[in-house]
Structure formats: structure tokens, C-alpha cells
N, C-alpha and C. Protein backbone atom coordinates (compact mmCIF):
# COMPACT_ATOMS: atom_id res chain seq x y z
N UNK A 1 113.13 101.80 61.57
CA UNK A 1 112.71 100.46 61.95
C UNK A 1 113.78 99.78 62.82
N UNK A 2 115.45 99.99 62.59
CA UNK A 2 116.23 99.14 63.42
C UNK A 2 116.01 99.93 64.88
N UNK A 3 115.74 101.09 65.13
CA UNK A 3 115.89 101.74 66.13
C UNK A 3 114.47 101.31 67.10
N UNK A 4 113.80 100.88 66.47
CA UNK A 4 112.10 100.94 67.34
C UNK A 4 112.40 99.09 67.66
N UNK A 5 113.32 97.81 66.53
CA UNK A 5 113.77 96.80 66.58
C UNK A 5 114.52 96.65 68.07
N UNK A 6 115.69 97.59 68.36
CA UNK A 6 116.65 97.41 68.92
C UNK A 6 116.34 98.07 70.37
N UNK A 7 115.10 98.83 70.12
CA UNK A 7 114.59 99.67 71.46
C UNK A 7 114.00 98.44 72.35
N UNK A 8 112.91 97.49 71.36
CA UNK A 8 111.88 96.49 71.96
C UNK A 8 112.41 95.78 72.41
N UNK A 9 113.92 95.19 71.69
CA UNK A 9 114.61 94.25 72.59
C UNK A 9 115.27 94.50 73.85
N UNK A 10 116.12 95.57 73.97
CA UNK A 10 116.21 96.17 74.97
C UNK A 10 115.16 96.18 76.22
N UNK A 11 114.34 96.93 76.20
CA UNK A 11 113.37 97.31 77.18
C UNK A 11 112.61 96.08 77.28
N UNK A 12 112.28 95.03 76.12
CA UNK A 12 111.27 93.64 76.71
C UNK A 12 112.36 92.94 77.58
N UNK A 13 113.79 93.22 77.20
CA UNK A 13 115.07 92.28 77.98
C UNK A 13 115.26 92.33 79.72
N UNK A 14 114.82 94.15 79.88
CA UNK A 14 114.48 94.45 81.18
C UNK A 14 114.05 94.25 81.90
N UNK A 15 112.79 94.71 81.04
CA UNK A 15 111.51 94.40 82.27
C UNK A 15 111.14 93.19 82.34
N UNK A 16 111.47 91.92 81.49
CA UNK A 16 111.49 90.82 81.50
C UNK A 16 112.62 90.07 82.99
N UNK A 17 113.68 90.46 83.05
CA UNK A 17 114.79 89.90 83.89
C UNK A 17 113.81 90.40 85.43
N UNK A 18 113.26 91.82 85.17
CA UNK A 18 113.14 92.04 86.52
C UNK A 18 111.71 91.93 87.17
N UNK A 19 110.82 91.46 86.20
CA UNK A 19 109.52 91.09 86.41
C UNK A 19 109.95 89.46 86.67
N UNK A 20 110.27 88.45 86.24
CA UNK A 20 110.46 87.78 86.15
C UNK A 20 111.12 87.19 87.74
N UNK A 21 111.82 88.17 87.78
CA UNK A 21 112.88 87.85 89.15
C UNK A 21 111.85 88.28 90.49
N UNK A 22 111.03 89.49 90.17
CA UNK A 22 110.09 89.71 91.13
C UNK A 22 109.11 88.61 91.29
N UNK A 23 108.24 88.12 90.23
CA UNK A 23 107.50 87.50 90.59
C UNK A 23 108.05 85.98 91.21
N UNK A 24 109.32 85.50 90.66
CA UNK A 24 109.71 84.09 91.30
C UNK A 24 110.01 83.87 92.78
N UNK A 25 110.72 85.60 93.02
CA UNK A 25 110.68 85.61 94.60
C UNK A 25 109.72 85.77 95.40
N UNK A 26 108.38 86.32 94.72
CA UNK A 26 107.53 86.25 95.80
C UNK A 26 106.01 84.91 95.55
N UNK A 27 106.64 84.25 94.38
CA UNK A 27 106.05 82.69 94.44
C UNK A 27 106.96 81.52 95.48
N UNK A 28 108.25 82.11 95.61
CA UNK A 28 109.04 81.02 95.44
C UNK A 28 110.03 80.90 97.07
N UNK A 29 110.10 82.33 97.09
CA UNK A 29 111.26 82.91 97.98
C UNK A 29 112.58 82.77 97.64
N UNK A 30 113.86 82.72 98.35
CA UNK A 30 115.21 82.92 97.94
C UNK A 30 115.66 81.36 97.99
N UNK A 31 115.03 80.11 97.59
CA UNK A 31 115.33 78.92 97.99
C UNK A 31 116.61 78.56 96.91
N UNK A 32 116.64 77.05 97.46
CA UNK A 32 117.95 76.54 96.38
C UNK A 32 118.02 76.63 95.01
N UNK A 33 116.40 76.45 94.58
CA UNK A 33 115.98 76.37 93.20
C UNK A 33 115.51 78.05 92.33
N UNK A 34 115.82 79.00 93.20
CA UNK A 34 115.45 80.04 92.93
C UNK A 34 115.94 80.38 91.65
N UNK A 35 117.45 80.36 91.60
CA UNK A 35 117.85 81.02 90.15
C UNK A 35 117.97 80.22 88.95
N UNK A 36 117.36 78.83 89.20
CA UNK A 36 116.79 77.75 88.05
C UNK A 36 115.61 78.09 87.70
N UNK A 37 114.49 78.73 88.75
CA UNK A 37 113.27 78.41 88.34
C UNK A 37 113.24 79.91 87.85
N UNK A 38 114.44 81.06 87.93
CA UNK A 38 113.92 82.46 87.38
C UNK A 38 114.98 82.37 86.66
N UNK A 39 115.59 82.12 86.07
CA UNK A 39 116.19 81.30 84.36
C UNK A 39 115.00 81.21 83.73
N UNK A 40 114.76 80.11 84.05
CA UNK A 40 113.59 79.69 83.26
C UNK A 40 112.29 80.41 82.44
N UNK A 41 111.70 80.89 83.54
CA UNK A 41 110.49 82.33 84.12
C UNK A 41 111.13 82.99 82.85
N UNK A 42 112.26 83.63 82.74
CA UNK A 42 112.58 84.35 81.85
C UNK A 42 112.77 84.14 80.63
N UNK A 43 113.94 82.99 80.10
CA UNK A 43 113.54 82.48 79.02
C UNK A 43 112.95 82.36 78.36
N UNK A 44 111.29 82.15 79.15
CA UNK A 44 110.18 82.26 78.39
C UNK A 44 109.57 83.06 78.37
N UNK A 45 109.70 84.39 78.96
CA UNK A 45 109.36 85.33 79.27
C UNK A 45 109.87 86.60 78.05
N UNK A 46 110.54 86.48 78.05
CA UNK A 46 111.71 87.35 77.07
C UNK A 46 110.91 87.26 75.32
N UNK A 47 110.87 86.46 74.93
CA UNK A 47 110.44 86.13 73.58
C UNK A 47 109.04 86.91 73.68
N UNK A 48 108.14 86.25 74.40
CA UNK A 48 106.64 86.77 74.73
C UNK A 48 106.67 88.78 74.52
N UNK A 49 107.35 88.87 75.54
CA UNK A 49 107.23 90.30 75.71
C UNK A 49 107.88 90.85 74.76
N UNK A 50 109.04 90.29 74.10
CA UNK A 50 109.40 91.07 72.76
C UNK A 50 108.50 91.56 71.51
N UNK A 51 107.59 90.39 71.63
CA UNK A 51 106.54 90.23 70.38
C UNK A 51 105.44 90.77 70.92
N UNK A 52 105.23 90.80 72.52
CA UNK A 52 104.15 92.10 72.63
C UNK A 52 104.48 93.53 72.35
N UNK A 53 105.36 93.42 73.03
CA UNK A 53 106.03 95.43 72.89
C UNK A 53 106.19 95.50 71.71
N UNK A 54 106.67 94.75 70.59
CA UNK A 54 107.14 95.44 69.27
C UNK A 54 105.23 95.55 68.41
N UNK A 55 104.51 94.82 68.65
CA UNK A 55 103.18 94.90 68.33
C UNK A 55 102.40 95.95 69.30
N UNK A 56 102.46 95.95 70.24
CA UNK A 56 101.73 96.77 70.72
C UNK A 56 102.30 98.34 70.85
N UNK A 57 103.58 98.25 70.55
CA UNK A 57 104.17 99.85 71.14
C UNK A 57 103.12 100.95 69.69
N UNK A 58 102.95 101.02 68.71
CA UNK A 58 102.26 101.76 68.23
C UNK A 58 100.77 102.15 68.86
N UNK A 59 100.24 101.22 69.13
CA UNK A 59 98.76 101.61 70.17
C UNK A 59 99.44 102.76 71.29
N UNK A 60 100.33 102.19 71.69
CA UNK A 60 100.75 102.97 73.18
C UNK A 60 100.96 104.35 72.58
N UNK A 61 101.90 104.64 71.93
CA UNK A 61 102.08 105.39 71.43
C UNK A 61 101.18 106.70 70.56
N UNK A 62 100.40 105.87 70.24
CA UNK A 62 99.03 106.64 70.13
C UNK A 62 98.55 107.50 71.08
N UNK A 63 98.21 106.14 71.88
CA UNK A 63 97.51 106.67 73.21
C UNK A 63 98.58 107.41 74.10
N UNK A 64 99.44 107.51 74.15
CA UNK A 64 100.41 108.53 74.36
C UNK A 64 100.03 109.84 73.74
N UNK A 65 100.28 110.21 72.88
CA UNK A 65 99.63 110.68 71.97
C UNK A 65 98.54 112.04 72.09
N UNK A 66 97.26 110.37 72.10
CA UNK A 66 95.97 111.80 72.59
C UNK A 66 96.13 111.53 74.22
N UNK A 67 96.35 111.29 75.08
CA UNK A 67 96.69 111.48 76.36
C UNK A 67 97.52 113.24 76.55
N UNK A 68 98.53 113.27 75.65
CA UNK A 68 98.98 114.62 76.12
C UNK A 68 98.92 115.63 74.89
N UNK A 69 97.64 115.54 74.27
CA UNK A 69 97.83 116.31 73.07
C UNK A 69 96.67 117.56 73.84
């Protein structure tokens, strides 16, 4: 359990910073307010996706699963 804990945070921490950063630059562009408004983006972003991936990674995983069984 700490390992599947410490995986979700990790990887939601990621793809969170860099989804986050993608989508503000191409709402936003490289302006003054850019790395306020993708702070932010993320902040709230981060929590969300933690509590999806740690709930959803067993489905995936499944379907991982019968996908290559």
C-alpha cells in the first residue's frame, strides 16, 4: 500500500506540473501572469489527480491486464 501511496503521488505530481503548464501556455501564452496563473492551475490540479489516480489506478490496471493477457 505505501508503494502504490507514494507511486500516485509521484506520477499525479508530474503529470500535473506538466499538463498544467501545457495547458496555461496555450490558454494564456508566456505573459507576465503566466507563472501565477500556472501556480495556481496546479495547486488545484495536484490534489484532483492524486485522488483520481489512486482510485482509478486498479481499473487501469485491470484493463491493462486483459489488454495484454
Amino acid at each position: 500500500m505505501k508503494h502504490r501511496i507514494i507511486f500516485t503521488l509521484i506520477m499525479s505530481f508530474l503529470l500535473s506540473i506538466l499538463m498544467t503548464l501545457w495547458v496555461t501556455y496555450l490558454n494564456l501564452g508566456l505573459g507576465a501572469n503566466f507563472v501565477n496563473s500556472w501556480l495556481h492551475a496546479f495547486v488545484l490540479a495536484w490534489p484532483a489527480a492524486a485522488i483520481i489516480s489512486f482510485v482509478a489506478s486498479p481499473l487501469a490496471l485491470r484493463l491493462t491486464n486483459l489488454l495484454l493477457k
